[in-house]
PDB file of N, CA and C in Angstrom:
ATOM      1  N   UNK A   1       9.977  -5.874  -8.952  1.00  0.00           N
ATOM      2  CA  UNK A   1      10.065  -4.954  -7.847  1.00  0.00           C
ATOM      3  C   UNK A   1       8.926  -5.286  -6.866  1.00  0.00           C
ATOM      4  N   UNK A   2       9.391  -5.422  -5.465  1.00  0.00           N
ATOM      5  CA  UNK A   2       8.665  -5.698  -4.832  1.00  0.00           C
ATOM      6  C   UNK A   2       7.425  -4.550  -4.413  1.00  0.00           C
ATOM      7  N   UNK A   3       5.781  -4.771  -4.437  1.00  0.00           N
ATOM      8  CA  UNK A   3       5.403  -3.682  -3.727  1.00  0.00           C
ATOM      9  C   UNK A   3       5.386  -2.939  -2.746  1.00  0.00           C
ATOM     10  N   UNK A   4       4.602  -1.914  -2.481  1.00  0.00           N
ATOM     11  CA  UNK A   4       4.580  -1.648  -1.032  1.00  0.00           C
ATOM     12  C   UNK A   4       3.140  -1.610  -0.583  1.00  0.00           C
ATOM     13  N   UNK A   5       2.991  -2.362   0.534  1.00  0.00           N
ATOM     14  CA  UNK A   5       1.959  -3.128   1.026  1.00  0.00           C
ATOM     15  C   UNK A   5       1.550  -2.107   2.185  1.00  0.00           C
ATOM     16  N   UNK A   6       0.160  -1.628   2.173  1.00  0.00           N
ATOM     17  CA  UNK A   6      -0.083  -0.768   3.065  1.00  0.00           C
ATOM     18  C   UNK A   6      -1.758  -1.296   3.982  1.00  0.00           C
ATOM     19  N   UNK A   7      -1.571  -0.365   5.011  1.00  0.00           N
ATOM     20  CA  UNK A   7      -3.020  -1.117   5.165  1.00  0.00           C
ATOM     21  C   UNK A   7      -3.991   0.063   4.848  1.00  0.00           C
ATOM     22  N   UNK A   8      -5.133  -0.045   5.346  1.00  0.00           N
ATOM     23  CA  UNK A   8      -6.261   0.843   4.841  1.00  0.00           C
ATOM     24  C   UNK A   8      -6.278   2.017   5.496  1.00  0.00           C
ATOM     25  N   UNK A   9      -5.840   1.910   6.319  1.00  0.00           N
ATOM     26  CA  UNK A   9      -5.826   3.327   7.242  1.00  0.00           C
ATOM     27  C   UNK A   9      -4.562   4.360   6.449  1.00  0.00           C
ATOM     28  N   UNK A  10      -3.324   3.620   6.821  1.00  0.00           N
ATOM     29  CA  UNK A  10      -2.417   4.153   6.126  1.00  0.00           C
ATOM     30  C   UNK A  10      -3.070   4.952   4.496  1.00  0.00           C
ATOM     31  N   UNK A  11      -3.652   4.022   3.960  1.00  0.00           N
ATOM     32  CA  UNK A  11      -3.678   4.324   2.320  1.00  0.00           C
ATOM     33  C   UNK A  11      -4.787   5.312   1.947  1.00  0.00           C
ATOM     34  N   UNK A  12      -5.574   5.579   3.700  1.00  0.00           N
ATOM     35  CA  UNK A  12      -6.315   6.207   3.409  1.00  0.00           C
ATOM     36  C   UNK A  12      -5.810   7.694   3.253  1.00  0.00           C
ATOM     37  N   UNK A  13      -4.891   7.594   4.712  1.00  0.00           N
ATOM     38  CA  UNK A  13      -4.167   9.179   4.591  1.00  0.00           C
ATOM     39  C   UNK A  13      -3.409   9.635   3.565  1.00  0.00           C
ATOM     40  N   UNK A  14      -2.394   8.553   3.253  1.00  0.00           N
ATOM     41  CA  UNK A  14      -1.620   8.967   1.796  1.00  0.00           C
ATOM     42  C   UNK A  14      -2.652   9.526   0.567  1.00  0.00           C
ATOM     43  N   UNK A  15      -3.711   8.717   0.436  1.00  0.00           N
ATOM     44  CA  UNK A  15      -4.875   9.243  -0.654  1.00  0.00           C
ATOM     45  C   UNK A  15      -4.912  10.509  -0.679  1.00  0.00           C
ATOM     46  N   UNK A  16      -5.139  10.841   1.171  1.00  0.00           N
ATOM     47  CA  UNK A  16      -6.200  12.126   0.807  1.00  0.00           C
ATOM     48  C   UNK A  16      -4.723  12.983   0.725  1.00  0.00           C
ATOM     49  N   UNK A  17      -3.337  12.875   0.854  1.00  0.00           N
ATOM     50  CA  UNK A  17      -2.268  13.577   0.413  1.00  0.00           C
ATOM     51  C   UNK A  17      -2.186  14.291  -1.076  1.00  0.00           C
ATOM     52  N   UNK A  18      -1.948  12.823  -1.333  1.00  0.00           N
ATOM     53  CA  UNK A  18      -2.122  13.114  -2.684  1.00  0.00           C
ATOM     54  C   UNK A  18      -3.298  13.623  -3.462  1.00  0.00           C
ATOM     55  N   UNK A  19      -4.328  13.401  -3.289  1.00  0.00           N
ATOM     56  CA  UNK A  19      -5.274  13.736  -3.733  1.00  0.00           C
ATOM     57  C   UNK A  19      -5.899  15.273  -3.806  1.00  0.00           C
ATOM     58  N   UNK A  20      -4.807  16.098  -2.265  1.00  0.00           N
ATOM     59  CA  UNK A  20      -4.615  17.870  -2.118  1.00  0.00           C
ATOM     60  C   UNK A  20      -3.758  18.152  -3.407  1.00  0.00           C
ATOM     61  N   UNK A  21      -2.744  17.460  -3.954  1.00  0.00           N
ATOM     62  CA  UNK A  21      -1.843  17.605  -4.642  1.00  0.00           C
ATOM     63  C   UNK A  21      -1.875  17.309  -6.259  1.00  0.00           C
ATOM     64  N   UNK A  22      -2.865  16.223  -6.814  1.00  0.00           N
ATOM     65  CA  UNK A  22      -2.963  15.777  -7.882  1.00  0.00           C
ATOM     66  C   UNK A  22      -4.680  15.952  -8.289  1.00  0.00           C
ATOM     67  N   UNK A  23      -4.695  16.381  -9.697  1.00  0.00           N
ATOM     68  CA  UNK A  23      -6.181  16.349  -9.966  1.00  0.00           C
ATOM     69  C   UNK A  23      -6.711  14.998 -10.013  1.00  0.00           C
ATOM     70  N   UNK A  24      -7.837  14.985  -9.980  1.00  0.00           N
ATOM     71  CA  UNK A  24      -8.915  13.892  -9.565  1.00  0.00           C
ATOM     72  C   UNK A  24      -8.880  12.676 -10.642  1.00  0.00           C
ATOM     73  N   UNK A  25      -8.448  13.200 -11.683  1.00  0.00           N
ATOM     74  CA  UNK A  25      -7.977  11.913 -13.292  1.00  0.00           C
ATOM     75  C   UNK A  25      -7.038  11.431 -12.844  1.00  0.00           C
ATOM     76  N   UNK A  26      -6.028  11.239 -12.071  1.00  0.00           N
ATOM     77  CA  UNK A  26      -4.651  10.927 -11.465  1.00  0.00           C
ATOM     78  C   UNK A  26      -5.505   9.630 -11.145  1.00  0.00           C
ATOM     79  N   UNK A  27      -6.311   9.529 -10.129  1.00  0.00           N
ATOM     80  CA  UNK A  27      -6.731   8.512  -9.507  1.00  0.00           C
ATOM     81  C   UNK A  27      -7.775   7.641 -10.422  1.00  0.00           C
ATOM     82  N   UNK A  28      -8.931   8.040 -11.393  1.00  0.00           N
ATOM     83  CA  UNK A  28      -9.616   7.379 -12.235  1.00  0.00           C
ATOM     84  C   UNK A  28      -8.934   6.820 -13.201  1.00  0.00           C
ATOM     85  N   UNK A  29      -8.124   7.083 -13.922  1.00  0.00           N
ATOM     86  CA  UNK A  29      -7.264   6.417 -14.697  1.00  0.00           C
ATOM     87  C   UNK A  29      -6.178   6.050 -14.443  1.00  0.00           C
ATOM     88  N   UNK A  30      -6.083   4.457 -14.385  1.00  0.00           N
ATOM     89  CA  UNK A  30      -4.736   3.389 -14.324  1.00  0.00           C
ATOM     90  C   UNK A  30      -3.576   4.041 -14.568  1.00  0.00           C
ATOM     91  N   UNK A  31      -3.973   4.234 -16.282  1.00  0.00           N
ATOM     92  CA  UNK A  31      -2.549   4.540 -17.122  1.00  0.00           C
ATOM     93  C   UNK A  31      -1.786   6.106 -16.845  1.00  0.00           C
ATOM     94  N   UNK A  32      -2.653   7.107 -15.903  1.00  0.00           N
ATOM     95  CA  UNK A  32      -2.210   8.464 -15.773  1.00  0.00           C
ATOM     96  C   UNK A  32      -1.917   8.044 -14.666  1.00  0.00           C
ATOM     97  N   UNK A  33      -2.573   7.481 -13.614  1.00  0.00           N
ATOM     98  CA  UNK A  33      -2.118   6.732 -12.307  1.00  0.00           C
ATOM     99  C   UNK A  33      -0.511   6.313 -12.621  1.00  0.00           C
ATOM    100  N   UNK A  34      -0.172   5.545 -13.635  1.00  0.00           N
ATOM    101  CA  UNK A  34       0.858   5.210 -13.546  1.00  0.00           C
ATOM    102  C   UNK A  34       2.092   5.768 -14.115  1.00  0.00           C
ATOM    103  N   UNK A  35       1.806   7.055 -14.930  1.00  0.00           N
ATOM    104  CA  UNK A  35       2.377   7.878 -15.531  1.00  0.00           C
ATOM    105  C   UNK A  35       3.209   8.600 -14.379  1.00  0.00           C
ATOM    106  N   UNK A  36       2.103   9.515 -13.886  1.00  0.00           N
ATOM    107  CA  UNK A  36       2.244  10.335 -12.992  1.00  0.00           C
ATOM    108  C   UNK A  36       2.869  10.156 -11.700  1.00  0.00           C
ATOM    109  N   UNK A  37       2.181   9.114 -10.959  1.00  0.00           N
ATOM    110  CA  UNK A  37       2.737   8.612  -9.601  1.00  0.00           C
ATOM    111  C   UNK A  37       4.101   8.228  -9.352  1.00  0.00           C
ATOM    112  N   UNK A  38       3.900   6.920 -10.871  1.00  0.00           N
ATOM    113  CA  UNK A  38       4.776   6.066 -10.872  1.00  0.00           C
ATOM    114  C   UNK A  38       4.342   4.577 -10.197  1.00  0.00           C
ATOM    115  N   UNK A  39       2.963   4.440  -9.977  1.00  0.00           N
ATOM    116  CA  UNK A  39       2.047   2.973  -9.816  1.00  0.00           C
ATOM    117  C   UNK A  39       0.783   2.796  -9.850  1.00  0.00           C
ATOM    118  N   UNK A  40       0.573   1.513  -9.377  1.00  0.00           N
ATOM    119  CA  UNK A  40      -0.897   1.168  -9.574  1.00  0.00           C
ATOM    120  C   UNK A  40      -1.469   0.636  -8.631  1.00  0.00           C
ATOM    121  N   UNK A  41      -2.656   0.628  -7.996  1.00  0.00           N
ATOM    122  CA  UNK A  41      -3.285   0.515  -6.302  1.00  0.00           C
ATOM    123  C   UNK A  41      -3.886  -0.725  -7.052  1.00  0.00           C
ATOM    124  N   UNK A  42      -3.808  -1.605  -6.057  1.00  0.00           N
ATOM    125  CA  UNK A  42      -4.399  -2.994  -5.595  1.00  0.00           C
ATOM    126  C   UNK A  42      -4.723  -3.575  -4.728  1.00  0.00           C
ATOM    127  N   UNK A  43      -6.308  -4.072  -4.573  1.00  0.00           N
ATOM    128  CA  UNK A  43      -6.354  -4.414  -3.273  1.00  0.00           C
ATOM    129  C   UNK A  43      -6.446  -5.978  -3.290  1.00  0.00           C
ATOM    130  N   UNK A  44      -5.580  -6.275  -1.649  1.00  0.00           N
ATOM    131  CA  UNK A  44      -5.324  -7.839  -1.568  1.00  0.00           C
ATOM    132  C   UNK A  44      -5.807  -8.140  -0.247  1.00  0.00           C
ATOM    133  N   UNK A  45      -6.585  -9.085  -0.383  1.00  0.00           N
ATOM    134  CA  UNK A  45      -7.079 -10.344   0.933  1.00  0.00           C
ATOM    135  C   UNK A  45      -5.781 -11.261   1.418  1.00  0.00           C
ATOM    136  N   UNK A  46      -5.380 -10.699   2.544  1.00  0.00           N
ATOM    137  CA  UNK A  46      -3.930 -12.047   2.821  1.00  0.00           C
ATOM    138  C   UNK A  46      -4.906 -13.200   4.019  1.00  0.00           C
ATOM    139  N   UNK A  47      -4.425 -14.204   3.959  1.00  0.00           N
ATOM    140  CA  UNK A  47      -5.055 -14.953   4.965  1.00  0.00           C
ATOM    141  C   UNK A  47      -4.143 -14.926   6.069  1.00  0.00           C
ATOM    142  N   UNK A  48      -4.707 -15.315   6.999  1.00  0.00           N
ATOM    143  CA  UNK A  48      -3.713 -14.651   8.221  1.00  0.00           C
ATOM    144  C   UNK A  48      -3.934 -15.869   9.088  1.00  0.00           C
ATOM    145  N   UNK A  49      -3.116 -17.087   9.375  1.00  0.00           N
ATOM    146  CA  UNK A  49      -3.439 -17.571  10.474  1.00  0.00           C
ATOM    147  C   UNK A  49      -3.273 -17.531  11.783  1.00  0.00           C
ATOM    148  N   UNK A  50      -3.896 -18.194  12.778  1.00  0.00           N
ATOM    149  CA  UNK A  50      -3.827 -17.499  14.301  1.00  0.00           C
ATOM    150  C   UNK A  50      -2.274 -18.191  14.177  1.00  0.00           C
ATOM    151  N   UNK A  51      -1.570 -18.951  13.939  1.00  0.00           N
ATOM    152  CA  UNK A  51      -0.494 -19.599  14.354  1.00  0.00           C
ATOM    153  C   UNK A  51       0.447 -18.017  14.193  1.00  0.00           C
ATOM    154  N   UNK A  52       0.484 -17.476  12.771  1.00  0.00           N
ATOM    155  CA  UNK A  52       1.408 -16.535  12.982  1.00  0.00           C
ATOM    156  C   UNK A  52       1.207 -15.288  14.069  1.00  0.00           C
ATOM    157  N   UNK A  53       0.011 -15.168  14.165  1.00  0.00           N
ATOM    158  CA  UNK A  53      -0.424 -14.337  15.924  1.00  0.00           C
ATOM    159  C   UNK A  53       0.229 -14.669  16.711  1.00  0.00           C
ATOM    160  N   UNK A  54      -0.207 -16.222  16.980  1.00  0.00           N
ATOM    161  CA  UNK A  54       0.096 -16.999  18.400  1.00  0.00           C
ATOM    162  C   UNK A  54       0.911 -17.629  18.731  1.00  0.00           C
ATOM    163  N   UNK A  55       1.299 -18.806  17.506  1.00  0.00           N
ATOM    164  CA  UNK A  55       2.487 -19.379  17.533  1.00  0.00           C
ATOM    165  C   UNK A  55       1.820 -21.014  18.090  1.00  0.00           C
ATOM    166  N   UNK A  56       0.696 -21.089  17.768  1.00  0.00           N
ATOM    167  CA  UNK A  56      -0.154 -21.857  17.865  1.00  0.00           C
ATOM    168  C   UNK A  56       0.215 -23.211  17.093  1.00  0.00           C
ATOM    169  N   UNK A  57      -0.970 -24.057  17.086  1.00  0.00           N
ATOM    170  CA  UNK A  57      -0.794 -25.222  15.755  1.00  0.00           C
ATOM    171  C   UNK A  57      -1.959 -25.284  15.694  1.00  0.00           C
ATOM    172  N   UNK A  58      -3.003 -24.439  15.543  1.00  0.00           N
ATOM    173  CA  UNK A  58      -4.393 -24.215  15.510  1.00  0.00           C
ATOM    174  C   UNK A  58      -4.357 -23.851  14.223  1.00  0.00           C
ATOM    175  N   UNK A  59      -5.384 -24.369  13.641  1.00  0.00           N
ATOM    176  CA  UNK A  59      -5.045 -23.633  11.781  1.00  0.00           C
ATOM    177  C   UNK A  59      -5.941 -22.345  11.559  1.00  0.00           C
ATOM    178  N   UNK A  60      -7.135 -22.154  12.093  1.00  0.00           N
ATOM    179  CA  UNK A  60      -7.783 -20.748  12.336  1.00  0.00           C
ATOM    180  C   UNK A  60      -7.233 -19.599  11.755  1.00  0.00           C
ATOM    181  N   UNK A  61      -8.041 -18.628  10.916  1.00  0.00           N
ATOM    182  CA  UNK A  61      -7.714 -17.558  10.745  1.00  0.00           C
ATOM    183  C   UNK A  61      -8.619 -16.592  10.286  1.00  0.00           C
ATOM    184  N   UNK A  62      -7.860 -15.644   9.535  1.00  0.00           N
ATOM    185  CA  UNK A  62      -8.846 -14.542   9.038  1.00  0.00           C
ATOM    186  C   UNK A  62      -8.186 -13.665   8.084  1.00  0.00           C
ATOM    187  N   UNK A  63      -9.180 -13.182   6.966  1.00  0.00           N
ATOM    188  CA  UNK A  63      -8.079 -12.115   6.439  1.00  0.00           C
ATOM    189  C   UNK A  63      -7.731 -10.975   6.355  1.00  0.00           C
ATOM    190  N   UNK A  64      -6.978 -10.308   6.294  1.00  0.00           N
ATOM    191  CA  UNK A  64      -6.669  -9.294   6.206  1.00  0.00           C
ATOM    192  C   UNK A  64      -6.912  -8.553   5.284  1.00  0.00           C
ATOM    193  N   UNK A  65      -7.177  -7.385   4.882  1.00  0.00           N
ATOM    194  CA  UNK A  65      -7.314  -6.518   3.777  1.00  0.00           C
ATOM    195  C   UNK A  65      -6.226  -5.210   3.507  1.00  0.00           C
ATOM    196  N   UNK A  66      -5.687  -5.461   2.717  1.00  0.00           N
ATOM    197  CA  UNK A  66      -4.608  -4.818   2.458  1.00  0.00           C
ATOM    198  C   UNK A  66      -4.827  -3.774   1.162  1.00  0.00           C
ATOM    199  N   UNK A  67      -3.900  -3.255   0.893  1.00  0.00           N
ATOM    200  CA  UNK A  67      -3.369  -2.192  -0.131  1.00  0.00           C
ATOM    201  C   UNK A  67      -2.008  -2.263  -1.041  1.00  0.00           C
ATOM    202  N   UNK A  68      -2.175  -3.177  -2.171  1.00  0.00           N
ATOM    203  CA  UNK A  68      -0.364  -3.057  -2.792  1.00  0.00           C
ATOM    204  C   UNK A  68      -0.126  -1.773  -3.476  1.00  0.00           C
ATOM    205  N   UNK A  69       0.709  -1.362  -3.856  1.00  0.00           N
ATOM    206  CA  UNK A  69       1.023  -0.653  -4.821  1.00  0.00           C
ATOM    207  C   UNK A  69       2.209  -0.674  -5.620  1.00  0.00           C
ATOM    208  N   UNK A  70       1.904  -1.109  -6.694  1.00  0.00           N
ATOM    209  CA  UNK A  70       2.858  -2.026  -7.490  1.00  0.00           C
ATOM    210  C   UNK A  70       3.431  -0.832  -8.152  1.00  0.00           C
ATOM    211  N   UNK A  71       4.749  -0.971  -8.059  1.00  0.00           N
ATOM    212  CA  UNK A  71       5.320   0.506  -8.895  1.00  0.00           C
ATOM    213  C   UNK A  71       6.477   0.009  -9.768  1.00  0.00           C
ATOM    214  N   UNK A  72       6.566   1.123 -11.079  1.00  0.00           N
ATOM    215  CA  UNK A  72       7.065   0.181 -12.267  1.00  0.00           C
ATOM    216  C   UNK A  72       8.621   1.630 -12.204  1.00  0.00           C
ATOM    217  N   UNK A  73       8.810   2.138 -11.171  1.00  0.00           N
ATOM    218  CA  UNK A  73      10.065   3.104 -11.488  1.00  0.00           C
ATOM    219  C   UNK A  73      10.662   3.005  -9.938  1.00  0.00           C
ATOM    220  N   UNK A  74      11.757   2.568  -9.928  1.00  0.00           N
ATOM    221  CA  UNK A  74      12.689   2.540  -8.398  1.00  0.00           C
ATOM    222  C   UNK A  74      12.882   3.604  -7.834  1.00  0.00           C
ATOM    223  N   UNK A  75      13.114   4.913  -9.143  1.00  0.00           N
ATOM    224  CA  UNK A  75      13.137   6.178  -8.442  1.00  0.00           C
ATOM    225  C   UNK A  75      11.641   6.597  -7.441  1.00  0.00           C
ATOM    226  N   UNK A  76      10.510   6.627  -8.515  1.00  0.00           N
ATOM    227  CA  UNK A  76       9.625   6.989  -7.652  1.00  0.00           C
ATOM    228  C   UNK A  76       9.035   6.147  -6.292  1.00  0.00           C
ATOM    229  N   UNK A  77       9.435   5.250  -6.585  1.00  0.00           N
ATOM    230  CA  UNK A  77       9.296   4.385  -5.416  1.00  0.00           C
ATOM    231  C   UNK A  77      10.273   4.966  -4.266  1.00  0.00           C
ATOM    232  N   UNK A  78      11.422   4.990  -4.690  1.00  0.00           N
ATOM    233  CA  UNK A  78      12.189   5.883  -3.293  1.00  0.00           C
ATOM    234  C   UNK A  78      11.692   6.678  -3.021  1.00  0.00           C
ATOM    235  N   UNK A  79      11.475   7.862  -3.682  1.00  0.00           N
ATOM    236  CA  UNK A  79      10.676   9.566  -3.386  1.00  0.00           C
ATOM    237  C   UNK A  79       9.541   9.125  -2.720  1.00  0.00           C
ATOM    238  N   UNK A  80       8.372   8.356  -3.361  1.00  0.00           N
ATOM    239  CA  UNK A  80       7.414   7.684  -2.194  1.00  0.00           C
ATOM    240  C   UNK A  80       7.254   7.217  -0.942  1.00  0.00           C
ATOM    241  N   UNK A  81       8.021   6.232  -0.680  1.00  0.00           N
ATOM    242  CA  UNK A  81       8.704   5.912   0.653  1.00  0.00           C
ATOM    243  C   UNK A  81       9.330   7.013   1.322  1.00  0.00           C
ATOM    244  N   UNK A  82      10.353   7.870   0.770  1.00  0.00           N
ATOM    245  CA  UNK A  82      10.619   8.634   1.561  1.00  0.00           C
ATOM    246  C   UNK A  82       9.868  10.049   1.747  1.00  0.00           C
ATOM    247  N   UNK A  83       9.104  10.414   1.166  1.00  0.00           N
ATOM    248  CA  UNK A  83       7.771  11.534   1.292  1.00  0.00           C
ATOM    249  C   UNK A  83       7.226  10.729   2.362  1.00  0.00           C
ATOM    250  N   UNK A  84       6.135   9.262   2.238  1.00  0.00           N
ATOM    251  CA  UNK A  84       5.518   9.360   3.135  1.00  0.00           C
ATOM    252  C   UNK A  84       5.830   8.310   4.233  1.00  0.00           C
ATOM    253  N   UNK A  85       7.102   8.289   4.837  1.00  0.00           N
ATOM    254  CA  UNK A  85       7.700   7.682   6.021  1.00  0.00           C
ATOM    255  C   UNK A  85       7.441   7.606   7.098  1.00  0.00           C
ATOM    256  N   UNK A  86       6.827   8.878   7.805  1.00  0.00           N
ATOM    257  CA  UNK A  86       6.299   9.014   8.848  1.00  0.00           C
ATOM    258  C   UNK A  86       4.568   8.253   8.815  1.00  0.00           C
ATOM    259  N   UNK A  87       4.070   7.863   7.493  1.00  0.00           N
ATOM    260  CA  UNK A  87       2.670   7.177   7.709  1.00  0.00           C
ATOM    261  C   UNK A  87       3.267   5.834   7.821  1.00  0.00           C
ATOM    262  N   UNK A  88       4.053   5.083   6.589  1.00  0.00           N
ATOM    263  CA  UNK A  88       4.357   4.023   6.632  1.00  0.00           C
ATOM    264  C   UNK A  88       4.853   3.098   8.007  1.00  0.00           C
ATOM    265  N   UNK A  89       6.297   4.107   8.158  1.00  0.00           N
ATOM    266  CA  UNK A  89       7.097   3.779   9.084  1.00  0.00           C
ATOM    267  C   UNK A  89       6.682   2.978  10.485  1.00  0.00           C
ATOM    268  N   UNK A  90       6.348   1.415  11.161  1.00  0.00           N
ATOM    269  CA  UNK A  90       6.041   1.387  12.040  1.00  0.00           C
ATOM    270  C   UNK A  90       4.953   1.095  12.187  1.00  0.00           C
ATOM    271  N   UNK A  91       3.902   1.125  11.420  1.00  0.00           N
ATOM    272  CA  UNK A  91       2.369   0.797  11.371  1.00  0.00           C
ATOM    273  C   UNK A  91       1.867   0.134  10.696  1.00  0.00           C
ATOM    274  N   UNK A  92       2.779  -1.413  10.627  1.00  0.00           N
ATOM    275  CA  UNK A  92       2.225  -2.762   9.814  1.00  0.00           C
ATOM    276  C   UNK A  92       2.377  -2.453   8.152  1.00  0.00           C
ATOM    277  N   UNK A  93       2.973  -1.299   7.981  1.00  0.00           N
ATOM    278  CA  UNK A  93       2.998  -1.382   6.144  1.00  0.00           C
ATOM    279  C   UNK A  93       4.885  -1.861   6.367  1.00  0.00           C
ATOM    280  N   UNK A  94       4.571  -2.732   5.216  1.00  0.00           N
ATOM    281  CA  UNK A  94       5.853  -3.393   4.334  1.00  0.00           C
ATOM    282  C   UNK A  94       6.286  -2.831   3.446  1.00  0.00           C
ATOM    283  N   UNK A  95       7.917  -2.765   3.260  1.00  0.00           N
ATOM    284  CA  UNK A  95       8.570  -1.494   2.484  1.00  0.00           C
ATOM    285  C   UNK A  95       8.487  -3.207   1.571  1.00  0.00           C
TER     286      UNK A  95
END
């Protein structure tokens, strides 16, 4: 299953969502993390070259810092996506 790739801003707001909603062990532990939610937060460095910016043949780049969240249930992954749509939707996160 593919993740869903968020950036930091995004993952910040979803956090503090969830975080009104779920006690504070939700987030310290992996395995209740993954119980509960239905995944697991990861953070990824993508390299980014200017070509895909620019369209360049300059090899230059930089990376990006991202947010996966690898989820091991399709259901909760739908309910996720569709709870928080209006953060995702449109603002560089990948369904």
């Amino acid at each position: 299953m593919r993740p869903v790739v968020l950036t930091v801003e995004q993952w910040k707001r979803i956090r503090k969502q969830l975080q009104e909603e779920h006690p504070k062990t939700v987030f310290m532990l992996r395995d209740k993390m993954k119980r509960i939610l239905g995944f697991t937060v990861r953070e990824h460095k993508r390299w980014v070259s200017d070509e895909e910016i620019k369209g360049d043949e300059y090899t230059a780049g930089f990376y990006r810092f991202e947010i996966h969240l690898d989820f091991f249930s399709q259901n909760k992954r739908t309910m996720f996506l569709m709870k928080f749509s209006e953060v995702i939707g449109g603002h560089d996160g990948e369904l």
